[in-house]
N, C-alpha and C. Protein backbone atom coordinates (compact mmCIF):
# COMPACT_ATOMS: atom_id res chain seq x y z
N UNK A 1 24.41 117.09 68.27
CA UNK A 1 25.43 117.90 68.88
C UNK A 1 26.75 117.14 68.96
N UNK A 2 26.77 116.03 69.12
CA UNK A 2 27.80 115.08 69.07
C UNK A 2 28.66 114.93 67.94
N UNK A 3 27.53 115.13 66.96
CA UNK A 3 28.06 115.22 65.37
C UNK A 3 29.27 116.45 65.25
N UNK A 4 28.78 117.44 65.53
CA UNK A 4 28.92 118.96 65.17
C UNK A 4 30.90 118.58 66.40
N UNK A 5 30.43 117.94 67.63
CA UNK A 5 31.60 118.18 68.49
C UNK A 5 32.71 116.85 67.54
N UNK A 6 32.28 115.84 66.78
CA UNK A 6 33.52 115.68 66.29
C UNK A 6 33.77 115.69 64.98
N UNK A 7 32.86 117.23 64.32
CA UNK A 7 33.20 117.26 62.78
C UNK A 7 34.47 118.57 63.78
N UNK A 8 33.82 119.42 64.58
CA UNK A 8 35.08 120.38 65.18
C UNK A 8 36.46 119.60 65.81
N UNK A 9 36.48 118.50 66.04
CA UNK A 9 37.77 118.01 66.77
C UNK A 9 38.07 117.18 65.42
N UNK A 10 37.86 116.81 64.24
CA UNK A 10 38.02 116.56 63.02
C UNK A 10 38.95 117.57 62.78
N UNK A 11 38.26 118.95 62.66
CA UNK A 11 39.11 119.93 61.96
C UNK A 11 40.14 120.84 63.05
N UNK A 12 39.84 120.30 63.89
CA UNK A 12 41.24 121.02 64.77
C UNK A 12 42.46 119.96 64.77
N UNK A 13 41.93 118.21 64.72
CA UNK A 13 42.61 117.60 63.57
C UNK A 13 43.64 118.00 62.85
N UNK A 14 43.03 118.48 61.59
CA UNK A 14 43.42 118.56 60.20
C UNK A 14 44.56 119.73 60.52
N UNK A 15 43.65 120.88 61.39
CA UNK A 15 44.79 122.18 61.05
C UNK A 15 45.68 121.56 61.90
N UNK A 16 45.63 120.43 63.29
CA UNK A 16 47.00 120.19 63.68
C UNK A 16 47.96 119.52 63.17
N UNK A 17 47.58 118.93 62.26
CA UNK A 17 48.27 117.81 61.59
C UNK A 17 49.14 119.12 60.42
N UNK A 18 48.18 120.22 59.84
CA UNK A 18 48.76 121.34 58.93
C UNK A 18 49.49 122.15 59.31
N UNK A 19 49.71 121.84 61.20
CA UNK A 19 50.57 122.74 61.66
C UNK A 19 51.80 121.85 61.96
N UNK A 20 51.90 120.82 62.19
CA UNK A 20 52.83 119.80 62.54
C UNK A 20 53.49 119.69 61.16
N UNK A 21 52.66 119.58 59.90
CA UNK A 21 53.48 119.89 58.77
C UNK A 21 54.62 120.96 58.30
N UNK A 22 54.18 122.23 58.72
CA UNK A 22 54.69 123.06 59.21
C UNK A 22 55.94 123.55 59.67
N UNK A 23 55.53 122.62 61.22
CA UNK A 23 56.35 122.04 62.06
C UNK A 23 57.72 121.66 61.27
N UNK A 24 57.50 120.52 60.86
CA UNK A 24 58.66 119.76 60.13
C UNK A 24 59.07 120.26 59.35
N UNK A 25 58.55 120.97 58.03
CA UNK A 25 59.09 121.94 57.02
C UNK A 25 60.10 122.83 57.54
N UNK A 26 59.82 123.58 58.83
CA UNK A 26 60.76 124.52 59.58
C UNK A 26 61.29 123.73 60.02
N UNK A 27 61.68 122.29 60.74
CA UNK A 27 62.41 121.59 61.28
C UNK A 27 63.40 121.50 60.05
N UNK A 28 63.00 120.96 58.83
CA UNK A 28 64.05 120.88 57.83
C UNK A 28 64.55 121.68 57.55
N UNK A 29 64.26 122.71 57.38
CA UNK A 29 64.96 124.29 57.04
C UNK A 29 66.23 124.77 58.04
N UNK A 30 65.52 124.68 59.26
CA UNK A 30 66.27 124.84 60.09
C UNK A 30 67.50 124.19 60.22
N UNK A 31 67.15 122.75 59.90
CA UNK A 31 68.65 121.38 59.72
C UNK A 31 69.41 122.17 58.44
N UNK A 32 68.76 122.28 57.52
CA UNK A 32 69.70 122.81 56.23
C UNK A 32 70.55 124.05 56.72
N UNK A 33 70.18 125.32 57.48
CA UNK A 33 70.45 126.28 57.68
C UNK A 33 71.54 125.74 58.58
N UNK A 34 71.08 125.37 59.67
CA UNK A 34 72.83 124.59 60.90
C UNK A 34 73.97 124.29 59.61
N UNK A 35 73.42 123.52 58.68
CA UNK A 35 74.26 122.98 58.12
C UNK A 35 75.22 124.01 57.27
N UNK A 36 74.29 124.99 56.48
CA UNK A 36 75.22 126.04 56.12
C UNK A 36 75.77 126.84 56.37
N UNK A 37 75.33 127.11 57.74
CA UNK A 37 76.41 127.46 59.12
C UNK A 37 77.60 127.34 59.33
N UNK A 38 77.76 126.00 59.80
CA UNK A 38 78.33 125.00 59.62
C UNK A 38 79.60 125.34 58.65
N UNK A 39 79.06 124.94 57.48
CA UNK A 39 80.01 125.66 55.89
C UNK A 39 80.20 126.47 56.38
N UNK A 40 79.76 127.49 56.41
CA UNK A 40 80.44 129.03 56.92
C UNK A 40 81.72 128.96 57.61
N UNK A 41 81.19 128.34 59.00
CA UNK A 41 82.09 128.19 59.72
C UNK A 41 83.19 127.79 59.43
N UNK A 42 83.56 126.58 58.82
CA UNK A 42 84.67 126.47 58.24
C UNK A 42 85.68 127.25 57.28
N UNK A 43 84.63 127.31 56.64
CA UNK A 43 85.30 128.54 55.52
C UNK A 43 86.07 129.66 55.99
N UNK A 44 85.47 130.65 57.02
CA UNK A 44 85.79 131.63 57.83
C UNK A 44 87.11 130.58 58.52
N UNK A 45 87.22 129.56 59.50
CA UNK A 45 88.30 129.01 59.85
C UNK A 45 89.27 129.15 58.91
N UNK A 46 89.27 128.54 57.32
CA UNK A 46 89.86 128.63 56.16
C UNK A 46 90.48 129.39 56.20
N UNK A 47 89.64 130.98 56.10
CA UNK A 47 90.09 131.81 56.02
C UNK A 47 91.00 132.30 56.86
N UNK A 48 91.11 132.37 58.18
CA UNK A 48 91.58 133.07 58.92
C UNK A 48 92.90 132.16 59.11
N UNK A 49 93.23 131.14 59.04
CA UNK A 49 94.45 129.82 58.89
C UNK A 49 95.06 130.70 57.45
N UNK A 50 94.63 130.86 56.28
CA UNK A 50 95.37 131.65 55.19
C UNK A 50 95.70 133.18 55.58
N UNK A 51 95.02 133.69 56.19
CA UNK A 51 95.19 135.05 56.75
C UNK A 51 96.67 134.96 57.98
N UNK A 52 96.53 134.15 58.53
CA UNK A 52 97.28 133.94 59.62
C UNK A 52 99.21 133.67 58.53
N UNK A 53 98.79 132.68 57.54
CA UNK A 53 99.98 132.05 57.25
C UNK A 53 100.78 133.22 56.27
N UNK A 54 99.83 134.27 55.60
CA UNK A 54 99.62 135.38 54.61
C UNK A 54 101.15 136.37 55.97
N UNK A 55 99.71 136.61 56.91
CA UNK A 55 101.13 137.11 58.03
C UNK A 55 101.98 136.85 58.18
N UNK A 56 102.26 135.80 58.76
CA UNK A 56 103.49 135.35 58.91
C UNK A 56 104.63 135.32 57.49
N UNK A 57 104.33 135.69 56.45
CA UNK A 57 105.23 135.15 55.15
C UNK A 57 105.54 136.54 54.82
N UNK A 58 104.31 137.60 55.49
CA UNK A 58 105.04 139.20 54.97
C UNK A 58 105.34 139.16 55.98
N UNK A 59 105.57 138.74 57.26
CA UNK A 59 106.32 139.73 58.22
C UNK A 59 108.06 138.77 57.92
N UNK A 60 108.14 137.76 57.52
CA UNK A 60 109.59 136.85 56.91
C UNK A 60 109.83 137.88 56.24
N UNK A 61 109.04 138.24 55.17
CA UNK A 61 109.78 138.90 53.95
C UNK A 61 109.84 140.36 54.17
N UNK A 62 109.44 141.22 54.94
CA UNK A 62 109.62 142.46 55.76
C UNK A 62 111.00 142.39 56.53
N UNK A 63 110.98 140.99 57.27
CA UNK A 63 112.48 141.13 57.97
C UNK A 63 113.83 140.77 57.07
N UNK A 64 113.96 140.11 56.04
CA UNK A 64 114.57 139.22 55.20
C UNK A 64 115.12 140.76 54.38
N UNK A 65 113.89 141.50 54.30
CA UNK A 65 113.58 142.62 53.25
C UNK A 65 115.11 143.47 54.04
N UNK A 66 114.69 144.05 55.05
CA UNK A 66 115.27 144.55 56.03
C UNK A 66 117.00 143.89 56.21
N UNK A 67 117.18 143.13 56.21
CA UNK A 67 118.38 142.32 55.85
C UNK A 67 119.54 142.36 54.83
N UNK A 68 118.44 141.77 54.13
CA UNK A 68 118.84 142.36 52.73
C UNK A 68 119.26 143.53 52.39
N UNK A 69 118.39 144.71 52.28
CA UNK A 69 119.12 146.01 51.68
C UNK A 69 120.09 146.30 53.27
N UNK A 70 120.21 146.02 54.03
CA UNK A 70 121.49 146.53 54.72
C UNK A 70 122.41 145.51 54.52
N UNK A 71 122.88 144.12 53.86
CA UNK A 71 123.45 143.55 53.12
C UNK A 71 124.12 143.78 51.80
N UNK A 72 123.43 144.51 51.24
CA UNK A 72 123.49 145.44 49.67
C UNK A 72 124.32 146.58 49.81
N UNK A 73 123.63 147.63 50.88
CA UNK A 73 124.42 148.16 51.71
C UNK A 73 125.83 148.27 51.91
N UNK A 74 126.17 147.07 52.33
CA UNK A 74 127.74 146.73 53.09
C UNK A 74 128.36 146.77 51.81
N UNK A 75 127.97 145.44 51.48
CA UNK A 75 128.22 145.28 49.92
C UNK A 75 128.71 146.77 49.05
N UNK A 76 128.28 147.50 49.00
CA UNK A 76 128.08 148.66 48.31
C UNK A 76 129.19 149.35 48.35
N UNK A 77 129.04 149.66 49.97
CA UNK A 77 129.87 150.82 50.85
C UNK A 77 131.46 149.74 50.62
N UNK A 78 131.76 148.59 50.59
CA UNK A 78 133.43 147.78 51.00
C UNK A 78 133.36 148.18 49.08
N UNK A 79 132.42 147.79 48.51
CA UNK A 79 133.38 148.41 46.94
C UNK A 79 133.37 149.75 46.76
N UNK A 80 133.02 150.46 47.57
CA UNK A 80 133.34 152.17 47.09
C UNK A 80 134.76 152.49 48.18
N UNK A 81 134.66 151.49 49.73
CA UNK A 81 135.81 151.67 49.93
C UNK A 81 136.51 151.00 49.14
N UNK A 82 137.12 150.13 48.27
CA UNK A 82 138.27 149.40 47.78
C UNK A 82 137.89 150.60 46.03
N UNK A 83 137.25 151.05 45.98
CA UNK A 83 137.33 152.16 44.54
C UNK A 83 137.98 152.94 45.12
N UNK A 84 138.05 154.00 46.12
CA UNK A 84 138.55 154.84 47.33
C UNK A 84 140.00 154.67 47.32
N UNK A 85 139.93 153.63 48.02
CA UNK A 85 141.84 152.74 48.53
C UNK A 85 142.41 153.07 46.95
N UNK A 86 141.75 152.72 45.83
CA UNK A 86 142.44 152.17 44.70
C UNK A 86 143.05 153.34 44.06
N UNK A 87 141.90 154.62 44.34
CA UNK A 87 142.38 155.67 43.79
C UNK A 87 143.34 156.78 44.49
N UNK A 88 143.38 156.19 45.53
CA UNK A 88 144.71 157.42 46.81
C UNK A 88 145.26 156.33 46.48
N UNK A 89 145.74 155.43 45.87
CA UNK A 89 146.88 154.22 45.46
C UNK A 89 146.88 155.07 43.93
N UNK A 90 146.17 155.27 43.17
CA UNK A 90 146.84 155.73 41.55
C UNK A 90 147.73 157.15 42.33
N UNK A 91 146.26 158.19 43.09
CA UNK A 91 147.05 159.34 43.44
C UNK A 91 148.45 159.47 43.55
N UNK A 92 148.80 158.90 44.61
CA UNK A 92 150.11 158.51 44.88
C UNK A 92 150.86 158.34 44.03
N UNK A 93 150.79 157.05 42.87
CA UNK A 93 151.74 156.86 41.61
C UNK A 93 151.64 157.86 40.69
N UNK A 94 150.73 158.72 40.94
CA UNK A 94 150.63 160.01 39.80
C UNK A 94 151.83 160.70 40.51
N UNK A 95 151.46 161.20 41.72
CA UNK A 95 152.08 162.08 42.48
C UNK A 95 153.44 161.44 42.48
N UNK A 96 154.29 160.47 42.68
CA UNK A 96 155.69 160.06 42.25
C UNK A 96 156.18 160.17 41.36
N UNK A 97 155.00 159.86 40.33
CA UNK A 97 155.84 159.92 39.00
C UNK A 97 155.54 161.74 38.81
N UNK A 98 154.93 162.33 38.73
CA UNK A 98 154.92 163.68 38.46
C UNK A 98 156.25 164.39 38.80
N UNK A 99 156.43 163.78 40.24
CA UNK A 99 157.92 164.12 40.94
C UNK A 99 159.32 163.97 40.20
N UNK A 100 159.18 162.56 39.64
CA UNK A 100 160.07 162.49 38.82
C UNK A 100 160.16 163.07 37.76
N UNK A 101 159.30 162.93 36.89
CA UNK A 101 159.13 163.70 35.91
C UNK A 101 159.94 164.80 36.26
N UNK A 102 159.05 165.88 37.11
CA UNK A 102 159.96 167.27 37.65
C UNK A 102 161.71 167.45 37.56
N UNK A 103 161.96 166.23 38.47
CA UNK A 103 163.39 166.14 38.51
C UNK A 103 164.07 165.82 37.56
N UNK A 104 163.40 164.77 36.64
CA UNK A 104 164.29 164.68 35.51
C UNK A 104 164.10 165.95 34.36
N UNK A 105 163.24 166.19 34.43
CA UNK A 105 163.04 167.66 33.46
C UNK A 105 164.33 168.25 34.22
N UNK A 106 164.34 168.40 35.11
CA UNK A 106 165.68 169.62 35.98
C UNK A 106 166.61 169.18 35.43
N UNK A 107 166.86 167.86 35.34
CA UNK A 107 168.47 167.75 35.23
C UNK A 107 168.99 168.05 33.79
N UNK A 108 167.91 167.48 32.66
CA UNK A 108 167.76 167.67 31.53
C UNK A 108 167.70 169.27 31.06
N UNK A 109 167.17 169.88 31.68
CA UNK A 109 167.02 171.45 31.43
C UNK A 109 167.63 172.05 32.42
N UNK A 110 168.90 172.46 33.16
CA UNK A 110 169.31 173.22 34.14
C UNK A 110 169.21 174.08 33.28
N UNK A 111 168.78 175.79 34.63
CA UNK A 111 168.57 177.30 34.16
C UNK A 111 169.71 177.71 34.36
């Protein structure tokens, strides 16, 4: 009977030792997995630091944007005023000289 009680604590042994194997196999897995976690984690940090800087460079170029065409704008509008000015400036020299014209036709042609 003695025999029999340590061929059974033999094999509760073996399977503990097959479970402690086990054991450690999932212990390593588990270390690998933290670790690619881990990676993750960073990456996602990565990401969200490029996401962040992504923002900030369209909301520059949204306001810059914004700037700009009301810059273009001004721009635009001071040469259509100075086309404007330039042409009630010909008007005018039309309109003088037309005048003259008139008058000298008169003197040249009295009715």
């Amino acid at each position: 009977m003695e025999k029999k009680i340590f061929e059974l604590l033999g094999k509760m042994q073996e399977q503990m030792n097959g479970m402690q194997g086990q054991m450690n196999g999932m212990q390593g897995q588990m270390t690998e997995m933290q670790g690619q976690i881990n990676g993750l984690q960073g990456q996602v940090n990565e990401m969200q630091s490029d996401i962040s800087s992504i923002k900030g460079s369209v909301e520059r170029i949204e306001t810059h944007q914004n700037e700009d065409v009301i810059a273009i704008l001004q721009t635009v509008n001071n040469k259509v005023d100075t086309i404007v000015q330039r042409q009630d400036e010909a008007d005018n020299v039309i309109d003088v000289l037309a005048a003259r014209t008139i008058r000298l036709e008169a003197k040249r042609n009295p009715h």
